[in-house]
Protein backbone atom coordinates (compact mmCIF):
# COMPACT_ATOMS: atom_id res chain seq x y z
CA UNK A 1 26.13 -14.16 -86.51
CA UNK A 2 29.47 -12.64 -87.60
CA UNK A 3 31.45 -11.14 -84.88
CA UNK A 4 30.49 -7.68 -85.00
CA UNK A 5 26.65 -8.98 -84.56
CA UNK A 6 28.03 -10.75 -81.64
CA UNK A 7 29.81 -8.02 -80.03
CA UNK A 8 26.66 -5.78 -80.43
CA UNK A 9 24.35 -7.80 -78.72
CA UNK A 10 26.88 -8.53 -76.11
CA UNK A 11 27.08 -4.75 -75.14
CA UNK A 12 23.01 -4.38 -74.97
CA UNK A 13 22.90 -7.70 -73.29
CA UNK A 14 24.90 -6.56 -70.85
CA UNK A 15 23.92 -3.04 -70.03
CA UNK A 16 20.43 -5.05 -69.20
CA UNK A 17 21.57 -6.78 -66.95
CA UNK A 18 23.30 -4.05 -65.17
CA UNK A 19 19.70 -2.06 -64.57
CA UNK A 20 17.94 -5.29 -63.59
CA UNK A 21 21.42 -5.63 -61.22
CA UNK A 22 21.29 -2.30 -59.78
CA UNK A 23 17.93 -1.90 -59.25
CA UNK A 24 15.94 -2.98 -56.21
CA UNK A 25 13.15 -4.62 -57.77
CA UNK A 26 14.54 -6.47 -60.59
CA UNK A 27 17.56 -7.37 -58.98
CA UNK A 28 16.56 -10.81 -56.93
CA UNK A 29 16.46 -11.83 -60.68
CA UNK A 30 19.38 -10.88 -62.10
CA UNK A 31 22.06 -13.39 -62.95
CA UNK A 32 25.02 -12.67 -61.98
CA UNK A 33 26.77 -15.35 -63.68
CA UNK A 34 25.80 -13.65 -66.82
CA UNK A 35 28.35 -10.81 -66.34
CA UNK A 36 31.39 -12.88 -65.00
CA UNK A 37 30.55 -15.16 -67.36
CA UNK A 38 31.67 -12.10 -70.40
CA UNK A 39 34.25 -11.03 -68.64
CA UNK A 40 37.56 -12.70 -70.08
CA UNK A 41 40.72 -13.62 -68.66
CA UNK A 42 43.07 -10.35 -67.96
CA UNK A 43 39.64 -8.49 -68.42
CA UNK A 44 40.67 -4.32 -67.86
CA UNK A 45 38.73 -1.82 -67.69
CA UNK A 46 40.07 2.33 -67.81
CA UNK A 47 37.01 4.31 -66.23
CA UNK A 48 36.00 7.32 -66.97
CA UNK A 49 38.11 8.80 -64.21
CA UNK A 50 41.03 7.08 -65.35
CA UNK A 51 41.07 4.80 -62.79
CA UNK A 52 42.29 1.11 -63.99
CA UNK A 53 40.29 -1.66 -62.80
CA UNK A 54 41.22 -5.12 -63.40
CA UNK A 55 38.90 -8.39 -64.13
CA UNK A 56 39.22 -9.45 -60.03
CA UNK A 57 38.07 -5.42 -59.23
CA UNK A 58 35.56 -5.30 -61.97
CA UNK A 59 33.57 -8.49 -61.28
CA UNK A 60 33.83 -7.31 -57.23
CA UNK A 61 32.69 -3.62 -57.80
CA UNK A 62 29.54 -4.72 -59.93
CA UNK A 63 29.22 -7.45 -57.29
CA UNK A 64 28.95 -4.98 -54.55
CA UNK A 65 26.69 -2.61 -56.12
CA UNK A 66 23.55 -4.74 -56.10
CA UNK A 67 20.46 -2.70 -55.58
CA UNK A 68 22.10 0.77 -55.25
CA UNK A 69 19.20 2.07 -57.19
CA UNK A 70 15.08 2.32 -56.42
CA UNK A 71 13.54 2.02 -60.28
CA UNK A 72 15.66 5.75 -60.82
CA UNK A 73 18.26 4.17 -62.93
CA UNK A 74 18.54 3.91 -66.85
CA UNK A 75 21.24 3.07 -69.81
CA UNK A 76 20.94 4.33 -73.20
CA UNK A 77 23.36 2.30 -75.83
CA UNK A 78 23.71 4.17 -79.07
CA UNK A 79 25.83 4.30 -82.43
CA UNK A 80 27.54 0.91 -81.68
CA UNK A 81 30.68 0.99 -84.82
CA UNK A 82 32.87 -1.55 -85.60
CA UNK A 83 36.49 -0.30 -85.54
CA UNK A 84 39.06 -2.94 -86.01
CA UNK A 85 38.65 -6.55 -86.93
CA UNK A 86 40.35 -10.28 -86.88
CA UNK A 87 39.34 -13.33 -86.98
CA UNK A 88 38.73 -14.01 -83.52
CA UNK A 89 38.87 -10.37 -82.35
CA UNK A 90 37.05 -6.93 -82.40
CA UNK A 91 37.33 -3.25 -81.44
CA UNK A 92 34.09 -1.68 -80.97
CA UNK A 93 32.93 1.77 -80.02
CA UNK A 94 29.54 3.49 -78.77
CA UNK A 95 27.90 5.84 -76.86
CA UNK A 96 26.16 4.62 -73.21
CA UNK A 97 24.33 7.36 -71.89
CA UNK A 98 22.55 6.73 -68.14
CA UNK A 99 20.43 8.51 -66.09
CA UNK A 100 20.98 7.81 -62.22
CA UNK A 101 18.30 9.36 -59.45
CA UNK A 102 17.60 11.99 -62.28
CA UNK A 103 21.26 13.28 -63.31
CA UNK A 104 22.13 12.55 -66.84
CA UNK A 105 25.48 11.35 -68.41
CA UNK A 106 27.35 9.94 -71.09
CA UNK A 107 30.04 8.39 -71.66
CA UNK A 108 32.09 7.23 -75.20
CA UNK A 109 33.51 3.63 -74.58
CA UNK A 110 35.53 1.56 -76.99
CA UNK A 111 35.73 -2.28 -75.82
CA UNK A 112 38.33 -5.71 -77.57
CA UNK A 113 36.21 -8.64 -77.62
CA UNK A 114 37.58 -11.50 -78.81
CA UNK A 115 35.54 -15.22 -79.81
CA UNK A 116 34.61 -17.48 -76.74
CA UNK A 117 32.03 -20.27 -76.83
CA UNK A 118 31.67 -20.28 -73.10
CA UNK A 119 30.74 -16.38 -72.94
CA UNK A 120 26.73 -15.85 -72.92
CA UNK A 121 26.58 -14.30 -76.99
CA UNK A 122 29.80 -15.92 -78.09
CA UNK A 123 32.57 -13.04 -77.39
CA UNK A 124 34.28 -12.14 -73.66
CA UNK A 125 35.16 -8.62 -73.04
CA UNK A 126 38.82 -8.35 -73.10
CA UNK A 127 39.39 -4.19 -72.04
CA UNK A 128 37.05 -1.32 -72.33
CA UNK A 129 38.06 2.15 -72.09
CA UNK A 130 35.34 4.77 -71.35
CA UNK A 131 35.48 8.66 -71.83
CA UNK A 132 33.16 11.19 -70.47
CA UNK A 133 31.56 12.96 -72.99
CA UNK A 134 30.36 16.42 -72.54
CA UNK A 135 26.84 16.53 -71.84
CA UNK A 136 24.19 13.74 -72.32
CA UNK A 137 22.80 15.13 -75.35
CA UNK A 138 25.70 14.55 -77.29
C-alpha cells in the first residue's frame, strides 16, 4: 500500500476503535494497545476548542473515557484527501462527523503521519488539528 492508502485506513481503523472504546458493550474488547500503539513520539493534538493536548494527555484522556457511552455513540469518516507528501510523511485531511446521545457534529481535521513499522497499518500519527465545522450536514 502506498502511504496515502496507509494513512486512510489508519484514520477508519482508528475511529473504530474509538466507538468499540467508548461504548459499554463493545468496550471489554477493545484494544487499547491499538491506539497508543499509532500514536507517535511528540504526538499533538489542537482540539476543536483550541485546546493543545500532547501524546502523554492524549493517550490519558482516551484512556479515561472508557465506556462513557450506552450503544448512543457513532463516527462518520468522509472525503479523506491527501494534501502534502514525502517519502516517509503525509498530510491528510477529512471530515469526522459523530453523533453522541443523539446530538450531531462535525468536525474538519487535518493529521502528519509519517512511516512506522511498529504502528498497527504502518504510519503513527504525528499532530492532528481539528476544526468545528458548522453543522453536521456539511
Amino acid at each position: 500500500m502506498n502511504l496515502f492508502d496507509r494513512a486512510s485506513a489508519e484514520i477508519i481503523a482508528l475511529h473504530r476503535f474509538f466507538v468499540a472504546w467508548f461504548d459499554k458493550v463493545t468496550s471489554a474488547d477493545a484494544d487499547f494497545s491499538r491506539f497508543d500503539q499509532s500514536m507517535g513520539d511528540g504526538m499533538q493534538m489542537i482540539a476543536p476548542s483550541g485546546a493543545i493536548l500532547d501524546r502523554q494527555a492524549l493517550v490519558g484522556y482516551v484512556r479515561d473515557c472508557r465506556d462513557t457511552f450506552d450503544g448512543d455513540f457513532s463516527i462518520d469518516i468522509s472525503d479523506i484527501r491527501p494534501v502534502w507528501e514525502s517519502d516517509d510523511a503525509i498530510v491528510v485531511s477529512y471530515i469526522e462527523k459523530q453523533q453522541r446521545k443523539g446530538v450531531k457534529t462535525a468536525r474538519r481535521a487535518t493529521a502528519l503521519f509519517t512511516k512506522s513499522s511498529s504502528a498497527p497499518s504502518g504510519v503513527e500519527w504525528r499532530h492532528l488539528h481539528e476544526t468545528w465545522m458548522q453543522t453536521a450536514e456539511n
